[in-house]
C-alpha atoms as a PDB file:
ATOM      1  CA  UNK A   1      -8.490 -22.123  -4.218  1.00  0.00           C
ATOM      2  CA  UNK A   2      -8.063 -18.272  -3.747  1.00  0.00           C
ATOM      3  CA  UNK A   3      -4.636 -17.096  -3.806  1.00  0.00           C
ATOM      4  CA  UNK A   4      -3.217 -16.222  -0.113  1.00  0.00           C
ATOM      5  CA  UNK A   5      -1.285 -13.161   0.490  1.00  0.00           C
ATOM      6  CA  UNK A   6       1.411 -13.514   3.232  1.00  0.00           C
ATOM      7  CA  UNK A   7       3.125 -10.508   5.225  1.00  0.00           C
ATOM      8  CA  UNK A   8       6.913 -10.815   5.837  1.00  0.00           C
ATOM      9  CA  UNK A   9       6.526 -12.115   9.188  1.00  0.00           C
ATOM     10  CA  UNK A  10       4.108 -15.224   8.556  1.00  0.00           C
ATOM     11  CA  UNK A  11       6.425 -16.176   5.844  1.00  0.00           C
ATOM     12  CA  UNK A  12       9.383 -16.608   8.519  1.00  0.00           C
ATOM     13  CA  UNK A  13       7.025 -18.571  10.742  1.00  0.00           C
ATOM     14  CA  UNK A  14       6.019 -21.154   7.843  1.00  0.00           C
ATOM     15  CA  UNK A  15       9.894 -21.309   6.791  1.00  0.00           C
ATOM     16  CA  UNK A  16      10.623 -21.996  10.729  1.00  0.00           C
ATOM     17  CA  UNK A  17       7.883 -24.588  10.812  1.00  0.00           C
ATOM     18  CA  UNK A  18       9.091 -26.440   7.755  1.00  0.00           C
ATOM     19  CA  UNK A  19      12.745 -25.908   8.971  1.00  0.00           C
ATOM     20  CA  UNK A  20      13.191 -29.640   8.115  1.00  0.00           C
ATOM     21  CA  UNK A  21      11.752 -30.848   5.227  1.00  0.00           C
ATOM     22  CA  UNK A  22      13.775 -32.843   2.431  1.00  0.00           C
ATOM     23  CA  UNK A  23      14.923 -31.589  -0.383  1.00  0.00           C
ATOM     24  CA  UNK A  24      15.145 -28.211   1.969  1.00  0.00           C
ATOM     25  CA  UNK A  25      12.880 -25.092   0.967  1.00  0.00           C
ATOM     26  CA  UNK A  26      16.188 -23.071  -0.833  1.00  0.00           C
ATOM     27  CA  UNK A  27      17.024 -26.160  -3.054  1.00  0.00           C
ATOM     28  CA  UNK A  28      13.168 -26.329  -4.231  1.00  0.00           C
ATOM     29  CA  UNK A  29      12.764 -22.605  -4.142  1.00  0.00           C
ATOM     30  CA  UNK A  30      16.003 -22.847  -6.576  1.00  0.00           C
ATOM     31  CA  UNK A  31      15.228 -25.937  -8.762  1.00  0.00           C
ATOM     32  CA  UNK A  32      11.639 -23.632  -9.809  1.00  0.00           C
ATOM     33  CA  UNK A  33      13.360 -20.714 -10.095  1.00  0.00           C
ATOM     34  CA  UNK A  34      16.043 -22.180 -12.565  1.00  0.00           C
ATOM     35  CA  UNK A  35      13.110 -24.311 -14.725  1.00  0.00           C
ATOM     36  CA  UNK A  36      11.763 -21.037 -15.336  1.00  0.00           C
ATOM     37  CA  UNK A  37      14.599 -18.935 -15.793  1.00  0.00           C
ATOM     38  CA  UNK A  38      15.649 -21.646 -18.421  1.00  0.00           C
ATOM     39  CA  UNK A  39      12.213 -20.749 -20.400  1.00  0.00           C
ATOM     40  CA  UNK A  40      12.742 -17.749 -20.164  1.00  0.00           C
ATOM     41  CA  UNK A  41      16.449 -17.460 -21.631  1.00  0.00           C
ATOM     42  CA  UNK A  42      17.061 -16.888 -25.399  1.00  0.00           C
ATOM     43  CA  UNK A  43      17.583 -19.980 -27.792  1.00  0.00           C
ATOM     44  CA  UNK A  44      19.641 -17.711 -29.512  1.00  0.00           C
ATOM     45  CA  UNK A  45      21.680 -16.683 -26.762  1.00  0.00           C
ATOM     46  CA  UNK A  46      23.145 -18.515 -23.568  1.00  0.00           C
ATOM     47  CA  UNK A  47      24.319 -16.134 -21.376  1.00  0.00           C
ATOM     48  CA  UNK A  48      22.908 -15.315 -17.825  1.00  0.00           C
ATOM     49  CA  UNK A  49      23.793 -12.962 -15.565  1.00  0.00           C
ATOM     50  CA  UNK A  50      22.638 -14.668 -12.184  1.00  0.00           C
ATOM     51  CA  UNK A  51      22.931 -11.569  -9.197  1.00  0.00           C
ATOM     52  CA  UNK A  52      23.713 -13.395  -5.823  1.00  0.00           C
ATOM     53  CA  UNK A  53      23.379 -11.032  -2.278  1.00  0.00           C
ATOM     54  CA  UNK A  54      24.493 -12.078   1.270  1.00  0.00           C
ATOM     55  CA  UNK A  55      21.385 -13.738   2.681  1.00  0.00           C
ATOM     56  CA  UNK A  56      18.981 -16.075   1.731  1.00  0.00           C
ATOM     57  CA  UNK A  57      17.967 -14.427  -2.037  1.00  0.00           C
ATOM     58  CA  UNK A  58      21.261 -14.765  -2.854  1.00  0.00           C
ATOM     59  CA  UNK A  59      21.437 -18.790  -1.520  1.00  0.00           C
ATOM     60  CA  UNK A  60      18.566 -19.472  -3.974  1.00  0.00           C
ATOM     61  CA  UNK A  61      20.465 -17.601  -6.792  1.00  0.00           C
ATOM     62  CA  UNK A  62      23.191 -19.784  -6.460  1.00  0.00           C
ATOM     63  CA  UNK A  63      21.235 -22.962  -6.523  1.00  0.00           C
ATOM     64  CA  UNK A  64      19.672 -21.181  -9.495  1.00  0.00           C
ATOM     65  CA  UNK A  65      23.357 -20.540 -11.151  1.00  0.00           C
ATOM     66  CA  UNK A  66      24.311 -24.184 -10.780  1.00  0.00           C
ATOM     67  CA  UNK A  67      21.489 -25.350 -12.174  1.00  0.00           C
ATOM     68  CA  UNK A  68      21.487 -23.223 -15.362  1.00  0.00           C
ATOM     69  CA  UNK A  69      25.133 -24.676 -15.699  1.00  0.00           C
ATOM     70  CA  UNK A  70      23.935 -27.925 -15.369  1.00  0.00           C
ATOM     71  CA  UNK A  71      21.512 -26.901 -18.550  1.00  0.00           C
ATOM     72  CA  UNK A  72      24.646 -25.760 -20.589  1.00  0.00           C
ATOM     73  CA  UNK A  73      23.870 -21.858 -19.944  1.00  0.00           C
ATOM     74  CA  UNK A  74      26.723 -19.371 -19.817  1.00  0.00           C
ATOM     75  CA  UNK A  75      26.009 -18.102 -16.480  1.00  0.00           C
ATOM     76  CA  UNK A  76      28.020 -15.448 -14.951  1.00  0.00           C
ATOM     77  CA  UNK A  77      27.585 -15.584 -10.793  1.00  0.00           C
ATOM     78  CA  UNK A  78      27.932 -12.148  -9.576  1.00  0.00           C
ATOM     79  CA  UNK A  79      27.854 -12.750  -5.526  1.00  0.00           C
ATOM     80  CA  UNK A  80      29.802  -9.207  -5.244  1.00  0.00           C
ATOM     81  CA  UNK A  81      27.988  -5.847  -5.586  1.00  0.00           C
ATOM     82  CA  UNK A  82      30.331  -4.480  -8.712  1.00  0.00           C
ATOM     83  CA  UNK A  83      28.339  -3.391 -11.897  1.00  0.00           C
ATOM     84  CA  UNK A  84      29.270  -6.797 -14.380  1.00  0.00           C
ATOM     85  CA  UNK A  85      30.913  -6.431 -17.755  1.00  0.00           C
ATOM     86  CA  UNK A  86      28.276  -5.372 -20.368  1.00  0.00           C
ATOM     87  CA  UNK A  87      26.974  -8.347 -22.502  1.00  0.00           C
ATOM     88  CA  UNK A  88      24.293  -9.142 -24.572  1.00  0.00           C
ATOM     89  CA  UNK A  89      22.848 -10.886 -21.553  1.00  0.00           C
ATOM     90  CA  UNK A  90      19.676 -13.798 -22.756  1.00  0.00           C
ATOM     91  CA  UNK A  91      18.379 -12.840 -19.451  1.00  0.00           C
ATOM     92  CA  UNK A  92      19.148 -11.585 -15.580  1.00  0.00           C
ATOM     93  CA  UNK A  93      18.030 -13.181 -12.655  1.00  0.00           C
ATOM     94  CA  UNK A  94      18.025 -10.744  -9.450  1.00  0.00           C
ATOM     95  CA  UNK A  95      18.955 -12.849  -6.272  1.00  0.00           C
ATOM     96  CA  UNK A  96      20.231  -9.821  -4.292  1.00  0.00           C
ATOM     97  CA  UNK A  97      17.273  -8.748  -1.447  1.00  0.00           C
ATOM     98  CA  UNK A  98      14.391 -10.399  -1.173  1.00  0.00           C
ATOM     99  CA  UNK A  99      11.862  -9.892   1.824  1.00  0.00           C
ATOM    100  CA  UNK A 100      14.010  -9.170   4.553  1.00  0.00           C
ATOM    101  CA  UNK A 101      15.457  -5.802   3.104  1.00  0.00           C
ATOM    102  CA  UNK A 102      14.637  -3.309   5.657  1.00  0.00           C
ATOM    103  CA  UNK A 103      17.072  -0.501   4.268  1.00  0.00           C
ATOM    104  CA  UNK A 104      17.121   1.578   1.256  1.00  0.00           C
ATOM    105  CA  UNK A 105      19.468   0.387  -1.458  1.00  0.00           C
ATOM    106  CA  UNK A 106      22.797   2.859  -1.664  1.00  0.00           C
ATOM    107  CA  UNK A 107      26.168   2.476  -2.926  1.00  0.00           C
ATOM    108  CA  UNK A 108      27.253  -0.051  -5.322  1.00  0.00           C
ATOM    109  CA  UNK A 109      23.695  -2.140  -4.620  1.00  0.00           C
ATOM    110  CA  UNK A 110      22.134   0.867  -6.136  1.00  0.00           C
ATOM    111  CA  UNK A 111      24.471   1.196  -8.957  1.00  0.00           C
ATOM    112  CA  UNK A 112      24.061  -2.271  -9.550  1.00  0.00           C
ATOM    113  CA  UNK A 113      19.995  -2.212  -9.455  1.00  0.00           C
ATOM    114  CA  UNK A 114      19.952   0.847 -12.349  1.00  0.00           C
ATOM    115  CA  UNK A 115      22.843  -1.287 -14.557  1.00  0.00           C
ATOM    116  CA  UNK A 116      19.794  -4.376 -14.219  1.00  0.00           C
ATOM    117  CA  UNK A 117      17.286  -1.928 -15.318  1.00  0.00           C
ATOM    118  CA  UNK A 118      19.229  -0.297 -17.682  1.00  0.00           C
ATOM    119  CA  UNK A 119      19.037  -3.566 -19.958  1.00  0.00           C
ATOM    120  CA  UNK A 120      17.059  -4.635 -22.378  1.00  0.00           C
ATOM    121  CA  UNK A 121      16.848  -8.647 -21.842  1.00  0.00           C
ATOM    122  CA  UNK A 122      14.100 -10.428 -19.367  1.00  0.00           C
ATOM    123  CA  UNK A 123      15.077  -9.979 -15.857  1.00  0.00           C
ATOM    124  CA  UNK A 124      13.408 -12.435 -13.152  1.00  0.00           C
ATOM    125  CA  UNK A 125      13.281 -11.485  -9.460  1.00  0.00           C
ATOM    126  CA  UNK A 126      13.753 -14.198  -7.062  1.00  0.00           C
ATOM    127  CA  UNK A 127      10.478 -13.619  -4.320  1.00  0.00           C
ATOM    128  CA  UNK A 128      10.144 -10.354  -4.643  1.00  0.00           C
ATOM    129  CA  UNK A 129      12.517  -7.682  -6.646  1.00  0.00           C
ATOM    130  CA  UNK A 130      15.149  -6.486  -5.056  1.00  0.00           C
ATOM    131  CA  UNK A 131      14.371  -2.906  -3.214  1.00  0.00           C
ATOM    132  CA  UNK A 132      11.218  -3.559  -2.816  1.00  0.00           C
ATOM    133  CA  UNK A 133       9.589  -3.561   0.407  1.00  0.00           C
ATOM    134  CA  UNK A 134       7.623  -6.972   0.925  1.00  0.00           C
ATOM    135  CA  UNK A 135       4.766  -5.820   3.114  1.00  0.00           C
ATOM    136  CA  UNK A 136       3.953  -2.482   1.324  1.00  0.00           C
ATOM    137  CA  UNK A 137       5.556  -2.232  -2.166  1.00  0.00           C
ATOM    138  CA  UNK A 138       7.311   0.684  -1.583  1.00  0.00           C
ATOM    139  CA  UNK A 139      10.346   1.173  -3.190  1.00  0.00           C
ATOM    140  CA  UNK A 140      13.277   1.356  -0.820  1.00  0.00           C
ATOM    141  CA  UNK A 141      15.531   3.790  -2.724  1.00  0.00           C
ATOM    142  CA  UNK A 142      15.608   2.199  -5.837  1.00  0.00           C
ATOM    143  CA  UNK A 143      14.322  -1.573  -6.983  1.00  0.00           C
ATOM    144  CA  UNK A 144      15.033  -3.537  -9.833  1.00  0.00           C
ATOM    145  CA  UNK A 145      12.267  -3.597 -12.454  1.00  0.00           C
ATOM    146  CA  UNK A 146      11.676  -6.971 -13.156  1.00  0.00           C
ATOM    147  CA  UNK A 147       9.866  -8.794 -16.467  1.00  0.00           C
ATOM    148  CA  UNK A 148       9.340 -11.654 -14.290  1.00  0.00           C
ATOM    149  CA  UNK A 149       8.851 -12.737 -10.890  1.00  0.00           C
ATOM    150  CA  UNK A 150       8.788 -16.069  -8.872  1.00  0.00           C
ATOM    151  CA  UNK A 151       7.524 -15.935  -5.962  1.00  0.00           C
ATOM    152  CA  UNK A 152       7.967 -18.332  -2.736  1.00  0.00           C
ATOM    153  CA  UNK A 153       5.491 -20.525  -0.728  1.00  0.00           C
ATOM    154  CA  UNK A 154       2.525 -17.264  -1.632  1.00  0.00           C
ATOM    155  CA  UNK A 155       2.121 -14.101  -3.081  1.00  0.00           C
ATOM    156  CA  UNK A 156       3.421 -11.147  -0.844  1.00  0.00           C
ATOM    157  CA  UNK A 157       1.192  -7.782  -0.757  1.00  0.00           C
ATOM    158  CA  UNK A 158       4.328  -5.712  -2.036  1.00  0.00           C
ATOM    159  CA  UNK A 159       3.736  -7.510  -5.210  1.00  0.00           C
ATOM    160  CA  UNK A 160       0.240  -6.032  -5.666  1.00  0.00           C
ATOM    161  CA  UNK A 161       0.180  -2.307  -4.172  1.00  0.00           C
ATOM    162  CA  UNK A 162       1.584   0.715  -4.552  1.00  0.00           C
ATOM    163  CA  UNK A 163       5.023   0.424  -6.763  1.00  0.00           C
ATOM    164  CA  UNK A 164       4.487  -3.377  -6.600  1.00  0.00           C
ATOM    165  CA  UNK A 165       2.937  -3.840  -9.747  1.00  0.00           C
ATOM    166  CA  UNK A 166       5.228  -1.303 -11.874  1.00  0.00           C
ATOM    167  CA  UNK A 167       8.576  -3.415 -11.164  1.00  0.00           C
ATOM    168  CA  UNK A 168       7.113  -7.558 -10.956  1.00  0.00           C
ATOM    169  CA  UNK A 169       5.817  -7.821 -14.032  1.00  0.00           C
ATOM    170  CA  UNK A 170       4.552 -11.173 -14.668  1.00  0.00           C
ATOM    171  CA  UNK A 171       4.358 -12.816 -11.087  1.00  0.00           C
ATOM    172  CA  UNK A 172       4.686 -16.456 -10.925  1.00  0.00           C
ATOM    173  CA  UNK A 173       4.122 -18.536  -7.576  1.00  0.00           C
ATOM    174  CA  UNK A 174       6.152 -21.490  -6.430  1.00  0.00           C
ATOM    175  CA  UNK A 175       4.328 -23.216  -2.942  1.00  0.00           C
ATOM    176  CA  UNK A 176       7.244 -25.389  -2.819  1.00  0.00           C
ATOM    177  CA  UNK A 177       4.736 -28.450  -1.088  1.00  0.00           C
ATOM    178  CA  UNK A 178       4.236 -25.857   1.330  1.00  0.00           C
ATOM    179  CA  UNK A 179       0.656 -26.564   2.287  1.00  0.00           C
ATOM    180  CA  UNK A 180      -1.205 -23.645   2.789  1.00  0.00           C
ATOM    181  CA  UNK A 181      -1.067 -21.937   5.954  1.00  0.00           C
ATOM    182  CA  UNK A 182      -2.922 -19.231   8.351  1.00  0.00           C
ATOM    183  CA  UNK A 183      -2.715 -16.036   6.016  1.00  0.00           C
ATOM    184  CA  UNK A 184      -3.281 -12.371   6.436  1.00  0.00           C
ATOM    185  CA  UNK A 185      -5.226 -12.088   3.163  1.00  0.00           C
ATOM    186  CA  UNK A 186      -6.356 -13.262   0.096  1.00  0.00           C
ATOM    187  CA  UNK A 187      -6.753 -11.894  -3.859  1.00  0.00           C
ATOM    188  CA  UNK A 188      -9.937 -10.707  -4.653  1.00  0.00           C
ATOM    189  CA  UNK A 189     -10.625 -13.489  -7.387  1.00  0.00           C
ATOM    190  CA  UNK A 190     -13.989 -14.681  -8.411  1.00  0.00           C
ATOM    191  CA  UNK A 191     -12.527 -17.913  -6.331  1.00  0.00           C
ATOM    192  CA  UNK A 192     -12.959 -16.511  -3.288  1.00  0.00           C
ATOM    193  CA  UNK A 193     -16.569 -15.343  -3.577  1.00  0.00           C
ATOM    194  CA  UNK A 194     -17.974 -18.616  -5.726  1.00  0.00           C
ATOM    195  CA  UNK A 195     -19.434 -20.464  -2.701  1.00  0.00           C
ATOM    196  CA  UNK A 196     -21.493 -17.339  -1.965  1.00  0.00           C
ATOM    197  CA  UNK A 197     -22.746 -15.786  -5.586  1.00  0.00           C
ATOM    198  CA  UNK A 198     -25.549 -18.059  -6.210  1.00  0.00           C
ATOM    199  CA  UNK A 199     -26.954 -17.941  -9.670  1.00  0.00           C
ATOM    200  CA  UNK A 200     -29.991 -15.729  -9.684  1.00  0.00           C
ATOM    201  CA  UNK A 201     -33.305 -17.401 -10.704  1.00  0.00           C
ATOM    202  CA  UNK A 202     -34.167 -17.050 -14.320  1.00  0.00           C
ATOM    203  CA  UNK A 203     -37.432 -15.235 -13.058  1.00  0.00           C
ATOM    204  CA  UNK A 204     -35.768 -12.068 -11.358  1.00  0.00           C
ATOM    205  CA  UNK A 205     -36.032  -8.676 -11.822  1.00  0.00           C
ATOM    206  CA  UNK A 206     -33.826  -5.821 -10.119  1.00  0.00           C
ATOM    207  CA  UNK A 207     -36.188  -5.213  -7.679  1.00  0.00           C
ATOM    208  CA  UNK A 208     -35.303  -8.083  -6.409  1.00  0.00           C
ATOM    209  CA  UNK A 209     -31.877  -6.909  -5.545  1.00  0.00           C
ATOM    210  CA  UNK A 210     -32.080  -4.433  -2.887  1.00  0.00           C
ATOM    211  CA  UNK A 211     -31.216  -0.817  -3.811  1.00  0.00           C
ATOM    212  CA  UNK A 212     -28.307   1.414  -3.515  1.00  0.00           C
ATOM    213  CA  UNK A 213     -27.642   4.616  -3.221  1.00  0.00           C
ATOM    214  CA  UNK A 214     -24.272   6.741  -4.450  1.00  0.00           C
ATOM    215  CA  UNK A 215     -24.646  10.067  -3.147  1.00  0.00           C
ATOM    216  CA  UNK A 216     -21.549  12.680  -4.464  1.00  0.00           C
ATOM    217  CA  UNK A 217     -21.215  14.413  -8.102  1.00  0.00           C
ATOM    218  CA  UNK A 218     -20.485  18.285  -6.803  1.00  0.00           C
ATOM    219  CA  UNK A 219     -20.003  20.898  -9.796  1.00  0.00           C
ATOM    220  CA  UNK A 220     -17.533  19.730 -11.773  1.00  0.00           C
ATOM    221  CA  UNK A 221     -17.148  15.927 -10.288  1.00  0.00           C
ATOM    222  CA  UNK A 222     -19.948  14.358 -11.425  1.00  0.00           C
ATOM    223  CA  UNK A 223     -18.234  11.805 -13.184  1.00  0.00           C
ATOM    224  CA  UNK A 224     -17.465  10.409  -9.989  1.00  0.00           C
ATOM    225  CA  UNK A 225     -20.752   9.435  -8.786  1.00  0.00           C
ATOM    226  CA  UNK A 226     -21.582   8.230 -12.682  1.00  0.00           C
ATOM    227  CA  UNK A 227     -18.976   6.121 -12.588  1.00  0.00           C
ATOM    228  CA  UNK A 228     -19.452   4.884  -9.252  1.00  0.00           C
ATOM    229  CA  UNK A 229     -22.905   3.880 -10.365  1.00  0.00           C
ATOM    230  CA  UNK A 230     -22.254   2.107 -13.641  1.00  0.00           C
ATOM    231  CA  UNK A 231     -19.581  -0.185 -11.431  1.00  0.00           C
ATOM    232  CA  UNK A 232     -22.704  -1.309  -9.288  1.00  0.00           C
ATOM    233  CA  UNK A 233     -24.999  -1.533 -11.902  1.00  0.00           C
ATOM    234  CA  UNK A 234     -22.021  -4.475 -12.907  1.00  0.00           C
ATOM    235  CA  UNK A 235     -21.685  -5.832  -9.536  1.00  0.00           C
ATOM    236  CA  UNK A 236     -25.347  -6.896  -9.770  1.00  0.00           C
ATOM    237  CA  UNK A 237     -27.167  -4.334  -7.724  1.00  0.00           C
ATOM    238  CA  UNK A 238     -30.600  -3.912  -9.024  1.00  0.00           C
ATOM    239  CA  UNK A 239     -31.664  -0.084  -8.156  1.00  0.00           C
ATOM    240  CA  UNK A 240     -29.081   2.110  -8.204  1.00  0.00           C
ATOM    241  CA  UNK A 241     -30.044   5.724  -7.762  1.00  0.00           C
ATOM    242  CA  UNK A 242     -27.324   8.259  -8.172  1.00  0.00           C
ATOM    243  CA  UNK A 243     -28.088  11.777  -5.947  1.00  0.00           C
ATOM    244  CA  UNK A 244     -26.307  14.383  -7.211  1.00  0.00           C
ATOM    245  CA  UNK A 245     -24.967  17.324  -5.281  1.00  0.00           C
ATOM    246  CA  UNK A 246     -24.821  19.408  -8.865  1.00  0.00           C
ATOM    247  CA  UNK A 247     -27.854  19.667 -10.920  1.00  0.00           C
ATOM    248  CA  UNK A 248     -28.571  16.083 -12.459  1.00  0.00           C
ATOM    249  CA  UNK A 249     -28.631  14.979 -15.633  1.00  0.00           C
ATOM    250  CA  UNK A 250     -31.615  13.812 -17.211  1.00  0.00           C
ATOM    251  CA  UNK A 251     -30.245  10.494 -18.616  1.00  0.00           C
ATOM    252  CA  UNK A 252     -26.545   9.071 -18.226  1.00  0.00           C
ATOM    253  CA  UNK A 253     -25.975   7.537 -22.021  1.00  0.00           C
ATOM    254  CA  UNK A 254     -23.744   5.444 -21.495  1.00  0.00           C
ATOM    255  CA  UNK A 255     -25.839   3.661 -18.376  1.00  0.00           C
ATOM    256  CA  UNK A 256     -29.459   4.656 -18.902  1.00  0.00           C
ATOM    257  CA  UNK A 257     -30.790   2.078 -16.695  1.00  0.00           C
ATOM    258  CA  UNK A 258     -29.032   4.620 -13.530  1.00  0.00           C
ATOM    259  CA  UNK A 259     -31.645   6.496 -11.561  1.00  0.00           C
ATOM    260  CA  UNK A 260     -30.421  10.249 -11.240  1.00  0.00           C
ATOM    261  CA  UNK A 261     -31.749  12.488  -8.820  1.00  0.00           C
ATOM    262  CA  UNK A 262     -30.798  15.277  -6.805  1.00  0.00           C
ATOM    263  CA  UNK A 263     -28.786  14.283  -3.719  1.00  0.00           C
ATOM    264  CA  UNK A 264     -32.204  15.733  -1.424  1.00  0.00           C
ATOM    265  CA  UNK A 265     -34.438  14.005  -3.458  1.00  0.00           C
ATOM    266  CA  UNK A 266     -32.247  10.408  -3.371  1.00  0.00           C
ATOM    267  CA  UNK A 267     -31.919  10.532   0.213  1.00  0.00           C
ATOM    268  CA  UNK A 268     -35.802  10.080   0.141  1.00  0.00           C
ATOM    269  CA  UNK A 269     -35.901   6.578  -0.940  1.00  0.00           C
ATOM    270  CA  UNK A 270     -35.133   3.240   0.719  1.00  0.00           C
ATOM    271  CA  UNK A 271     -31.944   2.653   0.558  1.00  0.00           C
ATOM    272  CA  UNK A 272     -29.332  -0.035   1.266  1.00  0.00           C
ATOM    273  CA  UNK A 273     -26.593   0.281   1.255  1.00  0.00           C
ATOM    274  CA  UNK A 274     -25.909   3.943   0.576  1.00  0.00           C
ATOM    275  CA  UNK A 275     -22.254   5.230  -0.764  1.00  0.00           C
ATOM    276  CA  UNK A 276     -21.446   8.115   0.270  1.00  0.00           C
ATOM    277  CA  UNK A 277     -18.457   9.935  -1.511  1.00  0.00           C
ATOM    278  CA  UNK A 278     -17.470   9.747  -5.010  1.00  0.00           C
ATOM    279  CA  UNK A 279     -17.324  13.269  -6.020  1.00  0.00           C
ATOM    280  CA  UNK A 280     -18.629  15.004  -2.721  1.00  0.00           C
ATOM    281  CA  UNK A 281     -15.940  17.610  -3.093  1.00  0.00           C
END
């Protein structure tokens, strides 16, 4: 199934909704968290630095803490903001915001988010790492920059945009027998386009998929529009003629099978869909 994507506010409605389940959504959210937080810690080395805050993050990080005890780690709870005692920590788990920050981070949160990213063990961020703003990625002030994160009931989009990516790391999602619910969005995975790519027919030529136009590549930009065509030509388009506002080239090397033309003389064909942009200027 294609992987849903879940804004801040639809996550509160499915919590609401399952307001009653048994074993409750923070003691499942906590028992996955701690199985892979126990992976994730050093053979070598037992101790964890588990980072509780005041709401709900923090309730799983707890959970978290006491299960890790139960598996023999040395875990060290930290449920108040002051920067812990340095240690060779195995690993850190961030429990202090998750998606209901709606603040930047100041004070002794923020000196406590640059000790966790000043260290050089795994760190895993309970739902989404702290600082972190759930619906757009943005980094409230500062965020921790996480190895690791699990994730609760779906993926969030402030995991995958703008400083999203930089401080997750490896993303991990836990439904917690949530079934899946109404969602804003979904990833772009070849999942959620297989029922409607049908394999071609081994008698086809690229004629017989339509043809597109890119129309951009000013002086100077032309790699734009070139590379704007070779993606296409890898989507599965089957004419793809490339109208150049600067003088064309007579051949692109690297994509022969492109059609370059001037932009006046592209705009002559029959086109569908046209693109109109990459390198306009």
């Amino acid at each position: 199934m294609p992987s849903p994507i879940y804004l801040t506010d639809d996550i509160r409605r499915i919590e609401r909704e399952a307001g009653n389940v048994i074993p409750p959504l923070m003691e499942r959210a906590g028992a996955a968290a701690a199985e892979l937080a126990a992976r994730l810690a050093s053979d070598k080395q037992k101790d964890v630095l588990v980072l509780a805050g005041p709401g709900n993050n923090g309730g799983d990080a707890k959970i978290v803490a006491a299960r890790l005890k139960e598996q023999f780690f040395r875990v060290t709870l930290a449920d108040k903001p002051q920067v812990p005692d340095d240690k060779p920590w195995a690993l850190i788990v961030d429990g202090l915001f998750g998606i209901g920050l709606a603040r930047d981070l100041e004070g002794d949160y923020a000196r406590l988010v640059e000790y966790v990213n000043r260290q050089g063990c795994p760190v895993l961020a309970l739902d989404i790492p702290s600082g972190l703003h759930s619906d757009s990625g943005r980094v409230m002030g500062r965020a921790v920059r996480a190895t690791h994160t699990i994730t609760f009931i779906g993926l969030k989009p402030g995991l995958l945009t703008l400083d999203g990516p930089d401080h997750c790391g490896e993303v991990v999602v836990a439904d917690l027998g949530v079934p899946a619910q109404r969602q804003s969005a979904w990833v772009a995975s070849p999942a959620l386009f297989q029922n409607a790519l049908k394999p071609r027919p081994r008698n086809f030529h690229k004629g017989m998929a339509g043809s597109l136009g890119i129309l951009g590549g000013a002086t100077g930009m032309s790699g734009a529009a070139l590379l704007a065509g070779r993606a296409a030509l890898k989507l599965g388009a089957g004419r793809v003629y490339v109208g150049m506002l600067d003088d064309a080239l007579a051949v692109e090397p690297i994509a022969p099978e492109l059609m370059l033309r001037h932009a006046d003389d592209a705009l002559g064909q029959d086109l569908y869909p046209l693109v109109v942009g990459p390198g306009l200027g």
